[in-house]
C-alpha atoms as a PDB file:
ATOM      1  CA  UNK A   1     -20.817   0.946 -20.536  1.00  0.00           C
ATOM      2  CA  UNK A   2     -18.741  -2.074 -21.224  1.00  0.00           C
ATOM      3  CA  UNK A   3     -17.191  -4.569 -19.152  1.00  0.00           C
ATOM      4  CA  UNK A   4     -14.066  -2.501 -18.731  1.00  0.00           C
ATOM      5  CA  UNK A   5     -15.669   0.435 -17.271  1.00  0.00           C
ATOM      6  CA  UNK A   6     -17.743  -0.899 -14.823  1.00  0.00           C
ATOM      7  CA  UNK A   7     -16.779  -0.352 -11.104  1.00  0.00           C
ATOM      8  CA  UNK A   8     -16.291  -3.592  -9.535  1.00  0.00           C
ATOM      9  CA  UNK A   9     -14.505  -3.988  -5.636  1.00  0.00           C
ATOM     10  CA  UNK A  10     -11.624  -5.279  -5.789  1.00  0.00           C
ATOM     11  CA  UNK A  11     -11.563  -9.430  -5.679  1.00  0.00           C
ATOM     12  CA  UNK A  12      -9.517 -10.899  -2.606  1.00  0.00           C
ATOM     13  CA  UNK A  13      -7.248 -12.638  -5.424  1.00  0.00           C
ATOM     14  CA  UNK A  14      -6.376  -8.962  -6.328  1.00  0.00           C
ATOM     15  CA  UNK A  15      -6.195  -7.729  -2.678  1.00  0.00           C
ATOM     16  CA  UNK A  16      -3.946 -10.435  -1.406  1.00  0.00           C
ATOM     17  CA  UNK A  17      -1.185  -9.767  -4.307  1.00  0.00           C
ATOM     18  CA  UNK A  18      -1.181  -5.998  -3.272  1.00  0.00           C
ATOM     19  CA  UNK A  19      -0.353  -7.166   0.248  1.00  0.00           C
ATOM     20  CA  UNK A  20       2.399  -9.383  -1.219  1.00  0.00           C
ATOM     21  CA  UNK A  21       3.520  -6.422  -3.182  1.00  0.00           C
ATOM     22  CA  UNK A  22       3.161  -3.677  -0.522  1.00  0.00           C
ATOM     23  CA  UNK A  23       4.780  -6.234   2.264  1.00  0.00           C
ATOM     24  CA  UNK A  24       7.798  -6.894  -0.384  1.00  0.00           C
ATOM     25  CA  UNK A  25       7.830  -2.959  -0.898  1.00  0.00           C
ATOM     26  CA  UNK A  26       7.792  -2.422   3.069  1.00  0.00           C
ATOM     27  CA  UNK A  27      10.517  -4.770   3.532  1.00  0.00           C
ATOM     28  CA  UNK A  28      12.663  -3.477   0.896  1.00  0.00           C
ATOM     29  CA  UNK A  29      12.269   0.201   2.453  1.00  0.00           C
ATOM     30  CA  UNK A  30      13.404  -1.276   5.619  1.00  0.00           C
ATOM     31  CA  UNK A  31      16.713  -2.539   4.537  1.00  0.00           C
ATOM     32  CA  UNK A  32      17.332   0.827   2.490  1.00  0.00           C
ATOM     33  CA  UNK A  33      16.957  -1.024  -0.956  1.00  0.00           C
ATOM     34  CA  UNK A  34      14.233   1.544  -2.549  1.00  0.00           C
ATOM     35  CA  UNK A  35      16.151   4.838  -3.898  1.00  0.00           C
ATOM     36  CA  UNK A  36      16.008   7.485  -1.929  1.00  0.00           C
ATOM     37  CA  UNK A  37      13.952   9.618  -4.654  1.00  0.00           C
ATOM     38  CA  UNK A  38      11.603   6.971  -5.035  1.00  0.00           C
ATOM     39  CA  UNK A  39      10.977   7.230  -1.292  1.00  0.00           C
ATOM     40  CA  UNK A  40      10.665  10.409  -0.988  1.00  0.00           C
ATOM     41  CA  UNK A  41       7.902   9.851  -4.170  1.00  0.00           C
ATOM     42  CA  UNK A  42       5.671   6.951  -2.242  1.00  0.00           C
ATOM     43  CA  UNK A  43       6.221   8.681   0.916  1.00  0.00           C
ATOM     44  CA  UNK A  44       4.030  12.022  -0.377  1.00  0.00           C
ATOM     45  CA  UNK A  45       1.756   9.771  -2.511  1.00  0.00           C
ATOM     46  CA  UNK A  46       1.115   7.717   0.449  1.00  0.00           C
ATOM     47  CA  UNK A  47       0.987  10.780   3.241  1.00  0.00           C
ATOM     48  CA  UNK A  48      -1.612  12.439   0.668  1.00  0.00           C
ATOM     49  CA  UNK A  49      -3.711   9.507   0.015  1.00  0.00           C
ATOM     50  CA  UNK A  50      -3.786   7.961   3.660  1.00  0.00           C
ATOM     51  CA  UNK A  51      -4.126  11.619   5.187  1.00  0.00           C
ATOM     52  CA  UNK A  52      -1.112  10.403   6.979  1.00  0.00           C
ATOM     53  CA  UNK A  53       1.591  13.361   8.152  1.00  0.00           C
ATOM     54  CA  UNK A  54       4.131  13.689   5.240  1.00  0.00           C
ATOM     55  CA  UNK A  55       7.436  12.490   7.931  1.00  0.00           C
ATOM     56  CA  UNK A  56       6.065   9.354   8.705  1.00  0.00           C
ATOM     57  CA  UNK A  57       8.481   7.013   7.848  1.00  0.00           C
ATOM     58  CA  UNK A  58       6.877   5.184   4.386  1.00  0.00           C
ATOM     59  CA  UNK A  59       7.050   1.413   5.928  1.00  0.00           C
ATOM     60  CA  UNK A  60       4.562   2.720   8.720  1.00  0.00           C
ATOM     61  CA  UNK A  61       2.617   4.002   6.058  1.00  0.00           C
ATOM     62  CA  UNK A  62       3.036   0.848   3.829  1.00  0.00           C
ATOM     63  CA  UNK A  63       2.438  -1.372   7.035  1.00  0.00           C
ATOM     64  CA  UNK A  64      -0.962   0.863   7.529  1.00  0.00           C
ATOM     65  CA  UNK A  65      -1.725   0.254   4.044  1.00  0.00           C
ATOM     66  CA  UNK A  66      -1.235  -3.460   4.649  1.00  0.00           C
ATOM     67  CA  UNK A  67      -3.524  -3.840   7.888  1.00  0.00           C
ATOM     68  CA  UNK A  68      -6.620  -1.579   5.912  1.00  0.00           C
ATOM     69  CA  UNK A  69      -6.212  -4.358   2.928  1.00  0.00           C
ATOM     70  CA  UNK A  70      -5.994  -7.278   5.700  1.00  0.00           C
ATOM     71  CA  UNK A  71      -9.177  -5.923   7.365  1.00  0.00           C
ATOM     72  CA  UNK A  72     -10.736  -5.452   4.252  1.00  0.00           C
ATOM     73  CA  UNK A  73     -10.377  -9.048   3.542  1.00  0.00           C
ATOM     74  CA  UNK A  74     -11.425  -9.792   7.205  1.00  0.00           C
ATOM     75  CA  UNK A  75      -8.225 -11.244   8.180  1.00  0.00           C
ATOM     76  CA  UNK A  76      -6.673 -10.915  11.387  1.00  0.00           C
ATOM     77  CA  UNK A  77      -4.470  -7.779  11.670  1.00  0.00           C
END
């Protein structure tokens, strides 16, 4: 098995840019700047993957998403 295809947990570098990215994503969903298709994409993804009910709204789910990755990092949520 080679470096590549070892399982490794995610570093806290790599955790705190996917709560940059998710927060930018959340925001942008907020002021109705993500396509309608491409919400109604990450909202399925994101109900199916968080076990979440599929008509909750996707910044709840991305703000969810946000406070697992905070608490994974043991920040304060």
């Amino acid at each position: 098995m080679s470096l590549d295809d070892e399982i490794a947990p995610i570093t806290r570098e790599d955790a705190g840019a996917l709560i940059g990215v998710l927060a930018n994503l959340e925001g942008h969903s907020r002021l109705g700047d993500v396509t309608p298709h491409a919400v109604e994409h990450l909202q399925r993804r994101l109900a199916r993957d968080l076990g979440a009910d599929a008509s909750t709204p996707l910044e709840d789910m991305l703000a969810t998403l946000i406070t697992r990755l905070r608490r994974a990092l043991g920040e304060p949520t």
